[in-house]
PDB file of N, CA and C in Angstrom:
ATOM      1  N   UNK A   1      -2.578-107.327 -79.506  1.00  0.00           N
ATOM      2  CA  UNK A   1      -2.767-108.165 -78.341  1.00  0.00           C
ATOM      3  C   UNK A   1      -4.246-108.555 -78.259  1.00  0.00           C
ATOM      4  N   UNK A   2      -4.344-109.899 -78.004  1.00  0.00           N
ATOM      5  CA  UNK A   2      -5.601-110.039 -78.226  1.00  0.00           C
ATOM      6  C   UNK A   2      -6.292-110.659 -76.306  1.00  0.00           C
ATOM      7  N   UNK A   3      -7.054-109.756 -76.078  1.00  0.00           N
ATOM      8  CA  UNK A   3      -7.917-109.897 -74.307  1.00  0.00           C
ATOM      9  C   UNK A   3      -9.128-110.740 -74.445  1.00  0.00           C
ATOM     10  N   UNK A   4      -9.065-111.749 -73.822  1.00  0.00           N
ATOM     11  CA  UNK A   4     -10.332-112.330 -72.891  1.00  0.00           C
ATOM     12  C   UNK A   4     -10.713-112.853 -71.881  1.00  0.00           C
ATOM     13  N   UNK A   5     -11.441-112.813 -71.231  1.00  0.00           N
ATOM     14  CA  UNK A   5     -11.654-113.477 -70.375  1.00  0.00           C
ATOM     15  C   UNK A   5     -11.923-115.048 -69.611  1.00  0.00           C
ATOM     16  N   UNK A   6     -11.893-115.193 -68.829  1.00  0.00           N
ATOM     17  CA  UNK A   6     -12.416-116.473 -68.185  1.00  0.00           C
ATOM     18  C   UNK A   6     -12.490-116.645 -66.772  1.00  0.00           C
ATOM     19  N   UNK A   7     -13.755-117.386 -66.650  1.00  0.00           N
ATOM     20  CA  UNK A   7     -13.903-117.395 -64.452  1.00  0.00           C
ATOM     21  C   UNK A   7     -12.596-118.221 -64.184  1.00  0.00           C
ATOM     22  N   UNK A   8     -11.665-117.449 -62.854  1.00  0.00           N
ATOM     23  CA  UNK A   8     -11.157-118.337 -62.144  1.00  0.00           C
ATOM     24  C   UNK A   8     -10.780-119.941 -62.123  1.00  0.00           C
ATOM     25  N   UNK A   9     -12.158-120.333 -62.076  1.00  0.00           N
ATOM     26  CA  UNK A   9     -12.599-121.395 -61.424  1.00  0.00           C
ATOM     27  C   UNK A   9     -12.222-122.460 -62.313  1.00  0.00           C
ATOM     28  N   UNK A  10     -12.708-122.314 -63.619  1.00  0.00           N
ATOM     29  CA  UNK A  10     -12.616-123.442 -64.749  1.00  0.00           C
ATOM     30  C   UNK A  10     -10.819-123.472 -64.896  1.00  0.00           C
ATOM     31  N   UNK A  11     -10.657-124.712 -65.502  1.00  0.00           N
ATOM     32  CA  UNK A  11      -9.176-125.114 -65.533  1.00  0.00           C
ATOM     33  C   UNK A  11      -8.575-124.281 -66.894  1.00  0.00           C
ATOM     34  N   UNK A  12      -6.977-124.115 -66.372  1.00  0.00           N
ATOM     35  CA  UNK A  12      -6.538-122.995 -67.142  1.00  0.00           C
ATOM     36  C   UNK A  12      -5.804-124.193 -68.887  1.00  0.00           C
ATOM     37  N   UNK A  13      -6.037-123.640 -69.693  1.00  0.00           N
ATOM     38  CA  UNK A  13      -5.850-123.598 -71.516  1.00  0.00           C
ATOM     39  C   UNK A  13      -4.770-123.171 -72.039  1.00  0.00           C
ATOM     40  N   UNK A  14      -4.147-124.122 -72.441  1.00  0.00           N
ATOM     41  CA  UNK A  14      -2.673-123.236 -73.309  1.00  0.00           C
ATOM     42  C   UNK A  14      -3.199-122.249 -74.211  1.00  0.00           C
ATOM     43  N   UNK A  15      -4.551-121.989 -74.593  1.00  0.00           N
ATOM     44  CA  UNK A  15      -4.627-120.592 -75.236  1.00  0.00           C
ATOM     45  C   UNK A  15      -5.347-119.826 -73.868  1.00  0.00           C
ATOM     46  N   UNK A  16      -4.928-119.669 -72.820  1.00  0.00           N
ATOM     47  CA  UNK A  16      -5.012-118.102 -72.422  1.00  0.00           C
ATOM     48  C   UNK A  16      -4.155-117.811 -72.455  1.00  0.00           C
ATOM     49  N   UNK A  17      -3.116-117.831 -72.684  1.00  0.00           N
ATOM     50  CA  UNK A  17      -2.025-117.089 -73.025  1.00  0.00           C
ATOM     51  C   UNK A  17      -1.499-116.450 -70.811  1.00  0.00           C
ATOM     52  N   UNK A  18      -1.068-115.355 -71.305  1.00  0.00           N
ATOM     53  CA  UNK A  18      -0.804-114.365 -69.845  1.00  0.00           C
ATOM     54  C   UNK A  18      -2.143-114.969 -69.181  1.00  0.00           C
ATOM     55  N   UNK A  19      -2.181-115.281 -68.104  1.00  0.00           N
ATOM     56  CA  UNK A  19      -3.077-115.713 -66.877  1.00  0.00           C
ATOM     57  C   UNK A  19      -3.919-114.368 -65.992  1.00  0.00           C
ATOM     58  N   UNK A  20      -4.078-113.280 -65.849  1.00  0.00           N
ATOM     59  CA  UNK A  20      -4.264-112.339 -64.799  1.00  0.00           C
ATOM     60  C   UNK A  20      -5.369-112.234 -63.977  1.00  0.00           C
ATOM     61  N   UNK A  21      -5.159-112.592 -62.793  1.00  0.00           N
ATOM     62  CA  UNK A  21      -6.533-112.068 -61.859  1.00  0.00           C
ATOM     63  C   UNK A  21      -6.608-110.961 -62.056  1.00  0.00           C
ATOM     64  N   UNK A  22      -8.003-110.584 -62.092  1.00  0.00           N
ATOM     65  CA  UNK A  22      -8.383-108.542 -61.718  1.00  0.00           C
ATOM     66  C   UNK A  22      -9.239-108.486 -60.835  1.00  0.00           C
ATOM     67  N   UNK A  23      -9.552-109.445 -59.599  1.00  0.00           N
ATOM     68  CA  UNK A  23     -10.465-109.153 -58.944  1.00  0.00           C
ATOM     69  C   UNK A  23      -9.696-108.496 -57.634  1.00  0.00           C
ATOM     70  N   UNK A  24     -10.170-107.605 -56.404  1.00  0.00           N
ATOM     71  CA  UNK A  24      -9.291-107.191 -55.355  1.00  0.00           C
ATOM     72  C   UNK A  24      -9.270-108.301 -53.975  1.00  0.00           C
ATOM     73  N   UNK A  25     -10.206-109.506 -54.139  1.00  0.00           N
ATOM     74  CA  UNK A  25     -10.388-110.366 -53.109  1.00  0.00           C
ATOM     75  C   UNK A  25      -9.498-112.198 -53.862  1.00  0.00           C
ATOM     76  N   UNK A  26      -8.998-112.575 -53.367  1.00  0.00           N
ATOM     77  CA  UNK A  26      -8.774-114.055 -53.909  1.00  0.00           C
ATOM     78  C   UNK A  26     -10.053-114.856 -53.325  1.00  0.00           C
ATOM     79  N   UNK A  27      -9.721-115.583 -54.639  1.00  0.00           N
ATOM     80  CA  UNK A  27     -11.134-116.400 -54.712  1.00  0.00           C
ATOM     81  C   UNK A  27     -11.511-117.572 -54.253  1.00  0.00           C
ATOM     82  N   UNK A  28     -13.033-117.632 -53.326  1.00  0.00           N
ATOM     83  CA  UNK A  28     -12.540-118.560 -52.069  1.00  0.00           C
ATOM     84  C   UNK A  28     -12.325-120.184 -52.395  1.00  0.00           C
ATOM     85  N   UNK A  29     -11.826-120.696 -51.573  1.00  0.00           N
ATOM     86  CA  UNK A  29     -11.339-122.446 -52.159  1.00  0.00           C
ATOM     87  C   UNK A  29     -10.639-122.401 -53.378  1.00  0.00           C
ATOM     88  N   UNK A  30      -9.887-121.557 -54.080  1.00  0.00           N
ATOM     89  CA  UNK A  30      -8.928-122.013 -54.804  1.00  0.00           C
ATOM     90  C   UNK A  30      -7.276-121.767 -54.343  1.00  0.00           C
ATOM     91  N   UNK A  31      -6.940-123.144 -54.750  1.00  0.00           N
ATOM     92  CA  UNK A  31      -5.275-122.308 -54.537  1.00  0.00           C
ATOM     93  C   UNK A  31      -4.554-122.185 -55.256  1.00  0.00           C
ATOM     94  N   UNK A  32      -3.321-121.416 -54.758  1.00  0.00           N
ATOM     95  CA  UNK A  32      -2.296-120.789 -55.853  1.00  0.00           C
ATOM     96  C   UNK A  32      -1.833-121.927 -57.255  1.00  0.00           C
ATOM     97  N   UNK A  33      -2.045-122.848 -56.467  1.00  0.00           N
ATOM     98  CA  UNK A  33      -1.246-123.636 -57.594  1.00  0.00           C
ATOM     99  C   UNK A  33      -2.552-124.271 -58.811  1.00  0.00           C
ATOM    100  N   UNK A  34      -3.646-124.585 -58.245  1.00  0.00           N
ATOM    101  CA  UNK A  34      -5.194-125.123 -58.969  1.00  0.00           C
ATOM    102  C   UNK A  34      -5.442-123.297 -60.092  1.00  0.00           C
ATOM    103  N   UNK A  35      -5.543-122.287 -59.417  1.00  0.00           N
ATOM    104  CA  UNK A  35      -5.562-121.172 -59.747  1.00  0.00           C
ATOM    105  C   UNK A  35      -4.432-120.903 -60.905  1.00  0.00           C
ATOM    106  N   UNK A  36      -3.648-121.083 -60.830  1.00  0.00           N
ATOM    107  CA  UNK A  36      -2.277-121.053 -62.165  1.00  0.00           C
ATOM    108  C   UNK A  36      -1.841-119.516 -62.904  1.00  0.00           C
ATOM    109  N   UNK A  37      -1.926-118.432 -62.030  1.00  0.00           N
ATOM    110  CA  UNK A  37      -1.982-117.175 -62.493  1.00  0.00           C
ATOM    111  C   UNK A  37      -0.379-116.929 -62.355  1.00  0.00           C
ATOM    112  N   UNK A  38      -0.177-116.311 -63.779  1.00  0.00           N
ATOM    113  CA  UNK A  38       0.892-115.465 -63.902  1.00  0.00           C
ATOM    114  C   UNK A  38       1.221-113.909 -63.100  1.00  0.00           C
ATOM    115  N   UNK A  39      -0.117-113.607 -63.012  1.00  0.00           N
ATOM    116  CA  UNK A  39      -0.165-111.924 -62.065  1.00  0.00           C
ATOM    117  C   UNK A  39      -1.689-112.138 -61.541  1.00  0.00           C
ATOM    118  N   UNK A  40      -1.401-111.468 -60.446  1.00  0.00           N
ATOM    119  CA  UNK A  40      -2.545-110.594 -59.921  1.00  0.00           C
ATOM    120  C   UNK A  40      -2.607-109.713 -59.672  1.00  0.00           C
ATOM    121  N   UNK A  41      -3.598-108.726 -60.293  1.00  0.00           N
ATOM    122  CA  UNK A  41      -3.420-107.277 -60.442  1.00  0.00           C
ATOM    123  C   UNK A  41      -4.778-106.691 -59.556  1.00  0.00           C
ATOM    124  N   UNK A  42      -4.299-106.086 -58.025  1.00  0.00           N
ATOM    125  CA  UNK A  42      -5.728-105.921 -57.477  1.00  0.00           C
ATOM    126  C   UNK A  42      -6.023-104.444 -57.886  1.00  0.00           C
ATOM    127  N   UNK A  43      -4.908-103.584 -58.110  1.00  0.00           N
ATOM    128  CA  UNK A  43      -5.144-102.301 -58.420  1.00  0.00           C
ATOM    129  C   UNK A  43      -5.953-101.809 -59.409  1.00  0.00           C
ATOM    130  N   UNK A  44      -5.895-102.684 -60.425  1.00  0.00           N
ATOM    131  CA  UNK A  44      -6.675-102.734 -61.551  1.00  0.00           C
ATOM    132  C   UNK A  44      -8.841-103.282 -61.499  1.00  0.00           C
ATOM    133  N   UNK A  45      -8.485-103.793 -59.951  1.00  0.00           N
ATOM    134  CA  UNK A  45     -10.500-104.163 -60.045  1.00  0.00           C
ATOM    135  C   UNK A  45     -11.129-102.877 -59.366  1.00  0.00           C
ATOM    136  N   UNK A  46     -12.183-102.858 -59.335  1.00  0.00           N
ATOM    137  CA  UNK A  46     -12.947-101.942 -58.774  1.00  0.00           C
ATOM    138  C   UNK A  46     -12.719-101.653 -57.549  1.00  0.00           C
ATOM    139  N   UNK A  47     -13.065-100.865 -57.027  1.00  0.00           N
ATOM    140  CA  UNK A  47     -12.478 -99.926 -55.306  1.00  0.00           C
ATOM    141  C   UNK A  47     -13.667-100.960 -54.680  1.00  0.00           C
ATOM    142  N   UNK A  48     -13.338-101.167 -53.332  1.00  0.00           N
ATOM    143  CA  UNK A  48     -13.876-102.081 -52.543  1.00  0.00           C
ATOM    144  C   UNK A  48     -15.471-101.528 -52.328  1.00  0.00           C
ATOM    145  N   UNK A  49     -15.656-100.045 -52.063  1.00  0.00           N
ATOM    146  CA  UNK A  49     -16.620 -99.082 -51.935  1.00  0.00           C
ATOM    147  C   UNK A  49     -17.340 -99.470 -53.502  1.00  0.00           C
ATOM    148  N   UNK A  50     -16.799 -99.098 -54.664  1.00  0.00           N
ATOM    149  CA  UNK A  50     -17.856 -99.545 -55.735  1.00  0.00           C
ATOM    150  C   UNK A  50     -18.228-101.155 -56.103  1.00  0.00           C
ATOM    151  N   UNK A  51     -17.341-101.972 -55.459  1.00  0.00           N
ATOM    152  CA  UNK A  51     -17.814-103.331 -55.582  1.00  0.00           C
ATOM    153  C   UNK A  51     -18.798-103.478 -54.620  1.00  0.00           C
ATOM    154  N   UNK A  52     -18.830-103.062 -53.412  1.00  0.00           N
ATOM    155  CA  UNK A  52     -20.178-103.539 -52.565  1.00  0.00           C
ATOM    156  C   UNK A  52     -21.087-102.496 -52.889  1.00  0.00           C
ATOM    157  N   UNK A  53     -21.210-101.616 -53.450  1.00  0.00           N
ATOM    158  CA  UNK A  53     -22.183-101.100 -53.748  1.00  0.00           C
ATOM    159  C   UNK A  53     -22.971-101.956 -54.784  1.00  0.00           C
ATOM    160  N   UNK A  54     -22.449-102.111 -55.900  1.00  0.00           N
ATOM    161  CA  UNK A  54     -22.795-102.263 -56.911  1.00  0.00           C
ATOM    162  C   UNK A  54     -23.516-104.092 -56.574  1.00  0.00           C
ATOM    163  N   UNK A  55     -22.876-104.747 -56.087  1.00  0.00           N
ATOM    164  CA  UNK A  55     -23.080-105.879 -55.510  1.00  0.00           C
ATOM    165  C   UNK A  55     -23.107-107.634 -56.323  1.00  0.00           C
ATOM    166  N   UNK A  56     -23.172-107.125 -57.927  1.00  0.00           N
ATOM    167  CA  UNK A  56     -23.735-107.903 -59.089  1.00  0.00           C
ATOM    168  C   UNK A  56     -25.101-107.611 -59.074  1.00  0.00           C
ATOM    169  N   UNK A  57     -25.666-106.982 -58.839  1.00  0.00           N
ATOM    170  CA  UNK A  57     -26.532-106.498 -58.660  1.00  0.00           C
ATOM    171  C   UNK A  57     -26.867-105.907 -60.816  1.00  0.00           C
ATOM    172  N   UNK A  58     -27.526-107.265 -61.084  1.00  0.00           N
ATOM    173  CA  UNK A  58     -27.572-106.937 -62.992  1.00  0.00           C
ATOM    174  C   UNK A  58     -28.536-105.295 -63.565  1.00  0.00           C
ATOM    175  N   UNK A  59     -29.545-105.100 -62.080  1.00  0.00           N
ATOM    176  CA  UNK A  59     -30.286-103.840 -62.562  1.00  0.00           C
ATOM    177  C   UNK A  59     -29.664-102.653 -62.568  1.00  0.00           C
ATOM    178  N   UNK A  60     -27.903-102.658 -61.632  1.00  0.00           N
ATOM    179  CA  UNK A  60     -28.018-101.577 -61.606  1.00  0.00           C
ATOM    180  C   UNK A  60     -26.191-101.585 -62.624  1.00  0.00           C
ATOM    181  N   UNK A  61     -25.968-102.406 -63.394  1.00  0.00           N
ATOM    182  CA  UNK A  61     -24.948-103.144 -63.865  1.00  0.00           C
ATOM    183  C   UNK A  61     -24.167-101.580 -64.927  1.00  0.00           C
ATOM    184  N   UNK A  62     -25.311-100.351 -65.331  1.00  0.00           N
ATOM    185  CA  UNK A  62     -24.943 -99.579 -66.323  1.00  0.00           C
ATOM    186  C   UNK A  62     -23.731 -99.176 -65.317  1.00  0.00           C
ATOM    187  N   UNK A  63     -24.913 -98.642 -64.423  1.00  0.00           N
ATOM    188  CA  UNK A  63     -24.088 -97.540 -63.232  1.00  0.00           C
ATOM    189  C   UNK A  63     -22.889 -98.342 -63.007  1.00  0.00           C
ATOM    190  N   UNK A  64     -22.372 -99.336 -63.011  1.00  0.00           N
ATOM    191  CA  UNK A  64     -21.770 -99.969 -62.271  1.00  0.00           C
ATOM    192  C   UNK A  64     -20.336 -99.499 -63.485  1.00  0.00           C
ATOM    193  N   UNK A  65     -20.412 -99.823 -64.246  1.00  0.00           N
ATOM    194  CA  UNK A  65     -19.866 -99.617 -65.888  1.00  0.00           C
ATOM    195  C   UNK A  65     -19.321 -98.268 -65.559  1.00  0.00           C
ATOM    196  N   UNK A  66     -20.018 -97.179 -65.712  1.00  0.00           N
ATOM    197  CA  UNK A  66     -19.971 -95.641 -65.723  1.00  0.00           C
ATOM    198  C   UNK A  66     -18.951 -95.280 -64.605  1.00  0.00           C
ATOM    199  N   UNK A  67     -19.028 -95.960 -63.590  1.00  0.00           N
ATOM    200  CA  UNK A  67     -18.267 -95.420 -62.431  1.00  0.00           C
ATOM    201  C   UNK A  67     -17.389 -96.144 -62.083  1.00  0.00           C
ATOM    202  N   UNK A  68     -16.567 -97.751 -62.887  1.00  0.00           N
ATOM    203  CA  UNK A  68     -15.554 -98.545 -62.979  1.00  0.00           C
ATOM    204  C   UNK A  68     -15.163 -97.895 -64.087  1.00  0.00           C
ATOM    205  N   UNK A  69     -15.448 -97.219 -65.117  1.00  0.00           N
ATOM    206  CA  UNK A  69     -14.241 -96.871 -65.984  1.00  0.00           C
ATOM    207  C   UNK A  69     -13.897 -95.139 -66.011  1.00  0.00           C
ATOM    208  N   UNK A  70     -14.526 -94.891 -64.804  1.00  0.00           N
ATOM    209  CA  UNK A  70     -14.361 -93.356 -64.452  1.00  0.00           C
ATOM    210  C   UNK A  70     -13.286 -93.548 -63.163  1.00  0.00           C
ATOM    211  N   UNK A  71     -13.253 -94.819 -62.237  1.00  0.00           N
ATOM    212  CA  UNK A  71     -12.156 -95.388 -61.519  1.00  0.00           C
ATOM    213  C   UNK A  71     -11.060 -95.407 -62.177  1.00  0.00           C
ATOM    214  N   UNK A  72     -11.476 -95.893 -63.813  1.00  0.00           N
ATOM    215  CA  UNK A  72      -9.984 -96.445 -64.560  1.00  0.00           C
ATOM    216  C   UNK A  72      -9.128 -95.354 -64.524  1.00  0.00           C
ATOM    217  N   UNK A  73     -10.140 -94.506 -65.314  1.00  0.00           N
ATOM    218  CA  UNK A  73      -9.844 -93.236 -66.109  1.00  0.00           C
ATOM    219  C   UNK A  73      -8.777 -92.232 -64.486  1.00  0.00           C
ATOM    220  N   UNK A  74      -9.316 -92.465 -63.595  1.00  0.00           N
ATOM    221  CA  UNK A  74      -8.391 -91.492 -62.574  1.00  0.00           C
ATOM    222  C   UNK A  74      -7.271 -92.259 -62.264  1.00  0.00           C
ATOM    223  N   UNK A  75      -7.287 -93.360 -61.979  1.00  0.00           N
ATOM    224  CA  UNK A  75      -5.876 -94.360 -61.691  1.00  0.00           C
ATOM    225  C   UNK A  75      -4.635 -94.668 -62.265  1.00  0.00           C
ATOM    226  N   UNK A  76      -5.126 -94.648 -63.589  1.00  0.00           N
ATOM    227  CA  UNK A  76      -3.949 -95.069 -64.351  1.00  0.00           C
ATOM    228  C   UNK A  76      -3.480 -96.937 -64.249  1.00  0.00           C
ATOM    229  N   UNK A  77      -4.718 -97.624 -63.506  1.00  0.00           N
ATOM    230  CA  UNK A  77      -4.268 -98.845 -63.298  1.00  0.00           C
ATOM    231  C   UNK A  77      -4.296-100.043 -64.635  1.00  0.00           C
ATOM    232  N   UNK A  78      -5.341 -99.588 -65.790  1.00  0.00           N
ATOM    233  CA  UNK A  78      -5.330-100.266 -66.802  1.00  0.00           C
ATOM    234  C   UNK A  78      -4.322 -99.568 -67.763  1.00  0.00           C
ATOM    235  N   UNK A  79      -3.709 -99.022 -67.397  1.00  0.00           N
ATOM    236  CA  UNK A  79      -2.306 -98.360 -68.482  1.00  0.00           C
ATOM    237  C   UNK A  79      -1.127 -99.496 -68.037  1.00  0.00           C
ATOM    238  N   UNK A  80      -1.020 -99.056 -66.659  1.00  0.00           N
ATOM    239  CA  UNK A  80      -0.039 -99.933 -65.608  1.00  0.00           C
ATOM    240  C   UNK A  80      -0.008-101.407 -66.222  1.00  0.00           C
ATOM    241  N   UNK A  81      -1.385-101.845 -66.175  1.00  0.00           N
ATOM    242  CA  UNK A  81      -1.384-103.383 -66.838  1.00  0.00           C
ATOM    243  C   UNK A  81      -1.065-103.603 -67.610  1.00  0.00           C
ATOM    244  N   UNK A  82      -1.217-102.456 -68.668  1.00  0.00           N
ATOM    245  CA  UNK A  82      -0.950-102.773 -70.328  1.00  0.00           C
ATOM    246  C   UNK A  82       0.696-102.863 -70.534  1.00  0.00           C
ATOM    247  N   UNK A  83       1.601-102.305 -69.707  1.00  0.00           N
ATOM    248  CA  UNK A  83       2.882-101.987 -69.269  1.00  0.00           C
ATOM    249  C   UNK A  83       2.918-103.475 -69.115  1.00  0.00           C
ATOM    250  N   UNK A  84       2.645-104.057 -68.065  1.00  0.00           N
ATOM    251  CA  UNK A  84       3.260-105.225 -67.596  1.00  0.00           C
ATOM    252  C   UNK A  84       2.646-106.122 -68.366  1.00  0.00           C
ATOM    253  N   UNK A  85       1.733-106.122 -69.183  1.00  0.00           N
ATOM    254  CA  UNK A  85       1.699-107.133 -70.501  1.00  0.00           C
ATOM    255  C   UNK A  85       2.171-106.993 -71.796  1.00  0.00           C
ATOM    256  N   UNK A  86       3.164-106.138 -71.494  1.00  0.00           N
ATOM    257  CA  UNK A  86       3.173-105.664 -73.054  1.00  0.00           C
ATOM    258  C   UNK A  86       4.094-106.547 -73.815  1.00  0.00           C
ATOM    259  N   UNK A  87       3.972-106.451 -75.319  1.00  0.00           N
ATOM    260  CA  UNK A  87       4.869-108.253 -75.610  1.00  0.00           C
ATOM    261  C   UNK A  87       3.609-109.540 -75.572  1.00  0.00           C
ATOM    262  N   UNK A  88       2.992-109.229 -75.297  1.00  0.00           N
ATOM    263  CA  UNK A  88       2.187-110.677 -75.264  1.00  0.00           C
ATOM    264  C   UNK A  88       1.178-110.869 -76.168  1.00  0.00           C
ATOM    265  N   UNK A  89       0.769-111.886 -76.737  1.00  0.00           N
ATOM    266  CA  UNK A  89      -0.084-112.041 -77.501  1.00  0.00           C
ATOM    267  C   UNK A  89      -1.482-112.167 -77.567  1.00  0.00           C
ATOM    268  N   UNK A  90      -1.588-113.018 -76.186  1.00  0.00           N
ATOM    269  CA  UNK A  90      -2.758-112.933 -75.810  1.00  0.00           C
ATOM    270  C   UNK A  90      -2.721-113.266 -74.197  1.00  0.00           C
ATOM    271  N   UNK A  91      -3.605-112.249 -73.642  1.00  0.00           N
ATOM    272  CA  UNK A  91      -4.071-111.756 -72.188  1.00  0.00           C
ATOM    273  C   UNK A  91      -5.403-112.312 -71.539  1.00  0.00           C
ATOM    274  N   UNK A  92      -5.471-113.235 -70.679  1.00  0.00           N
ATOM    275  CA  UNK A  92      -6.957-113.761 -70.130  1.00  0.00           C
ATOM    276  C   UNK A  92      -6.988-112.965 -69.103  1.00  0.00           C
ATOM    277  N   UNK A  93      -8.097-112.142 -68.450  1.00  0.00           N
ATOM    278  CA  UNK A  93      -8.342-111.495 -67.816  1.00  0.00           C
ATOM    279  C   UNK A  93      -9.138-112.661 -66.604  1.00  0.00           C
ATOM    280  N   UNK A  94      -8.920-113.309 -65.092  1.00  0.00           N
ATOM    281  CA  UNK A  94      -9.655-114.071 -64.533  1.00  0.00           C
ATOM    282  C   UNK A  94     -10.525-113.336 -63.568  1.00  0.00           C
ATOM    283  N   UNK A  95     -11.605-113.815 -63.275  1.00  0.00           N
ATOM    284  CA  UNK A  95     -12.587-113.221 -62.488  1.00  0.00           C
ATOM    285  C   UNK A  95     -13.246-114.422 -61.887  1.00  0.00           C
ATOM    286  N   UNK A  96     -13.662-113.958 -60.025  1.00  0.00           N
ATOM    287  CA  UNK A  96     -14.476-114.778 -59.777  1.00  0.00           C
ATOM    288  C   UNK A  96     -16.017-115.048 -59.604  1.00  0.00           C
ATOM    289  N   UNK A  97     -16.500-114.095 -60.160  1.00  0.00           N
ATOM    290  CA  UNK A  97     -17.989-113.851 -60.112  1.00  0.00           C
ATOM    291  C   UNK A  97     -18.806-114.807 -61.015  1.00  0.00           C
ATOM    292  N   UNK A  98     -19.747-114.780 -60.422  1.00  0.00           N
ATOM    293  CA  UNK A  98     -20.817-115.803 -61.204  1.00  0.00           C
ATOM    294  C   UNK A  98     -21.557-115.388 -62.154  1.00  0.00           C
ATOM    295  N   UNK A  99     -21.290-114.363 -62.578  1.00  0.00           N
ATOM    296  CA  UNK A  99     -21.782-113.623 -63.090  1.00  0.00           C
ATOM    297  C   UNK A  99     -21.420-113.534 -64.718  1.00  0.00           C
ATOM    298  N   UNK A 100     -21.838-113.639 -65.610  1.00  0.00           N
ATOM    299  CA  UNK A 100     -21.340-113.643 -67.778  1.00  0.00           C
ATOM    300  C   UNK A 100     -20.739-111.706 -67.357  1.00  0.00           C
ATOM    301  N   UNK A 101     -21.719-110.937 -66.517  1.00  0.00           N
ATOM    302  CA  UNK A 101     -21.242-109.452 -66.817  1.00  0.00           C
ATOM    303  C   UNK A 101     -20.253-109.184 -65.956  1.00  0.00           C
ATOM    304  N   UNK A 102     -19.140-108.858 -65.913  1.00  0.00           N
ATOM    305  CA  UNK A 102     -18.544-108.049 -64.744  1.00  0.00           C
ATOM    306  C   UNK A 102     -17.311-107.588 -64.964  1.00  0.00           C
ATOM    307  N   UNK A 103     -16.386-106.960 -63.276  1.00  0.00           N
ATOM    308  CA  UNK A 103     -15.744-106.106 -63.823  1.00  0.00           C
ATOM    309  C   UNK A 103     -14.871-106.528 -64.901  1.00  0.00           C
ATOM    310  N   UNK A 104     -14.549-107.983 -65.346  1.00  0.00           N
ATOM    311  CA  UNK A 104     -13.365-108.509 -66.195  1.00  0.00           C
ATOM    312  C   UNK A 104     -13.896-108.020 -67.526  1.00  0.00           C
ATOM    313  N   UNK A 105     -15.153-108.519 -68.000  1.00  0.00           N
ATOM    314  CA  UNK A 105     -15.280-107.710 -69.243  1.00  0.00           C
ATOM    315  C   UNK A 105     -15.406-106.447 -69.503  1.00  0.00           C
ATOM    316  N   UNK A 106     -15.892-105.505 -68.873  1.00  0.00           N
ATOM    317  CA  UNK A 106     -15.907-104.095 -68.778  1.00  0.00           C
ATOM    318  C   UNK A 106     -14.187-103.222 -68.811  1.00  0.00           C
ATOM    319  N   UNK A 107     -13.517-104.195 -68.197  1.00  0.00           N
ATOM    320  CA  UNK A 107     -11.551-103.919 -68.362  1.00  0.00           C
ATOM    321  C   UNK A 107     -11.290-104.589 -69.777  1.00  0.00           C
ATOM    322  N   UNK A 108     -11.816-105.698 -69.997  1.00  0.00           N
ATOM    323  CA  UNK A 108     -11.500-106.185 -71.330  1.00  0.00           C
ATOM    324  C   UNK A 108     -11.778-105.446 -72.104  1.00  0.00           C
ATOM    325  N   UNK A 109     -13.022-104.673 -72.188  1.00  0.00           N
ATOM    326  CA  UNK A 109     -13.206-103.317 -73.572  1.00  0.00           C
ATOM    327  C   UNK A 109     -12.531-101.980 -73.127  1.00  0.00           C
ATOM    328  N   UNK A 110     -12.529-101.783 -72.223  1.00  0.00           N
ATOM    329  CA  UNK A 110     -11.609-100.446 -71.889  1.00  0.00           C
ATOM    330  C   UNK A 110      -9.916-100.775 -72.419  1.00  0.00           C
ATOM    331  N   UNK A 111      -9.550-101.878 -71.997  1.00  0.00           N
ATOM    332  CA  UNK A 111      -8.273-102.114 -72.756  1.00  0.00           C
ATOM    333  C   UNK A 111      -8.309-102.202 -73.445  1.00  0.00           C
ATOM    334  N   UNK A 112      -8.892-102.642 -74.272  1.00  0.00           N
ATOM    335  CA  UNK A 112      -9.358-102.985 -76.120  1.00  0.00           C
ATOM    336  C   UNK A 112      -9.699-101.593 -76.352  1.00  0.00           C
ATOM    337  N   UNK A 113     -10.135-100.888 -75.726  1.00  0.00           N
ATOM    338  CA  UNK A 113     -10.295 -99.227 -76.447  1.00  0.00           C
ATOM    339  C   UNK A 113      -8.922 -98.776 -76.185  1.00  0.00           C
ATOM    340  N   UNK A 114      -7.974 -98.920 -75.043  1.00  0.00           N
ATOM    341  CA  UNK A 114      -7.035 -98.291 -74.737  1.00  0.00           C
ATOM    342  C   UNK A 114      -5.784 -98.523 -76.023  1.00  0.00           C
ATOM    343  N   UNK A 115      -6.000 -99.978 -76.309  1.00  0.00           N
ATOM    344  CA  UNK A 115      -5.039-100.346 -77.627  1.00  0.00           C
ATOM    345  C   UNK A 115      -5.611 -99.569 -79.030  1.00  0.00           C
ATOM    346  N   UNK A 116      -6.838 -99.045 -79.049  1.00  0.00           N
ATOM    347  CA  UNK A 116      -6.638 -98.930 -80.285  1.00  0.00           C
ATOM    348  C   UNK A 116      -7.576 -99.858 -80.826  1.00  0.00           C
ATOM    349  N   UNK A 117      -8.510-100.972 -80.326  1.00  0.00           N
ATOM    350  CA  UNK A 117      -9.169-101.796 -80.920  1.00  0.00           C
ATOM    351  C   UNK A 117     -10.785-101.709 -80.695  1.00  0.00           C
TER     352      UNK A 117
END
């Protein structure tokens, strides 16, 4: 299975394949139908407590890493996902941050470690 990402925002590509939000807030001014997601998975983003902490905040971005995949690691929510994608070829992970770093790529390598890749 092959994971990547892409913001929300930009228009959706017959190669993302599976569509998935992972953020826990919907993202403001888009709608369901401009948005084009197959799932939204809020269980799977960061706890509301480590997203405002952390804030995008790029200095403190390690910490931020260390304690979203120590979230993963107790939840079981990126297993759960891998369940409900399973069969697919390829998985876009959507995010709305402005940000190149965040939680979508940090789930994109934890799943990519979780497969085996």
């Amino acid at each position: 299975m092959e994971i990547g990402t892409r913001h929300v925002y930009d228009p959706p590509e017959d190669s993302d394949g599976l569509r998935v939000l992972v953020d826990r807030l919907w993202p403001r001014g888009l709608s369901k139908e401009r948005a084009d997601l197959d799932l939204w998975d809020k269980d799977v983003a960061p706890s509301t407590e480590l997203r405002q902490w952390w804030h995008h905040d790029p200095a403190s971005f390690d910490e931020f890493v260390r304690r979203y995949r120590a979230e993963l690691d107790d939840s079981g929510a990126a297993e759960s996902l891998l369940a409900k994608v399973k069969g697919q070829e390829k998985v876009t992970l959507l995010f709305a941050a402005r940000y190149p770093k965040n939680n979508a790529t940090v789930l994109a390598t934890y799943l990519e470690e979780l497969l085996g890749g």
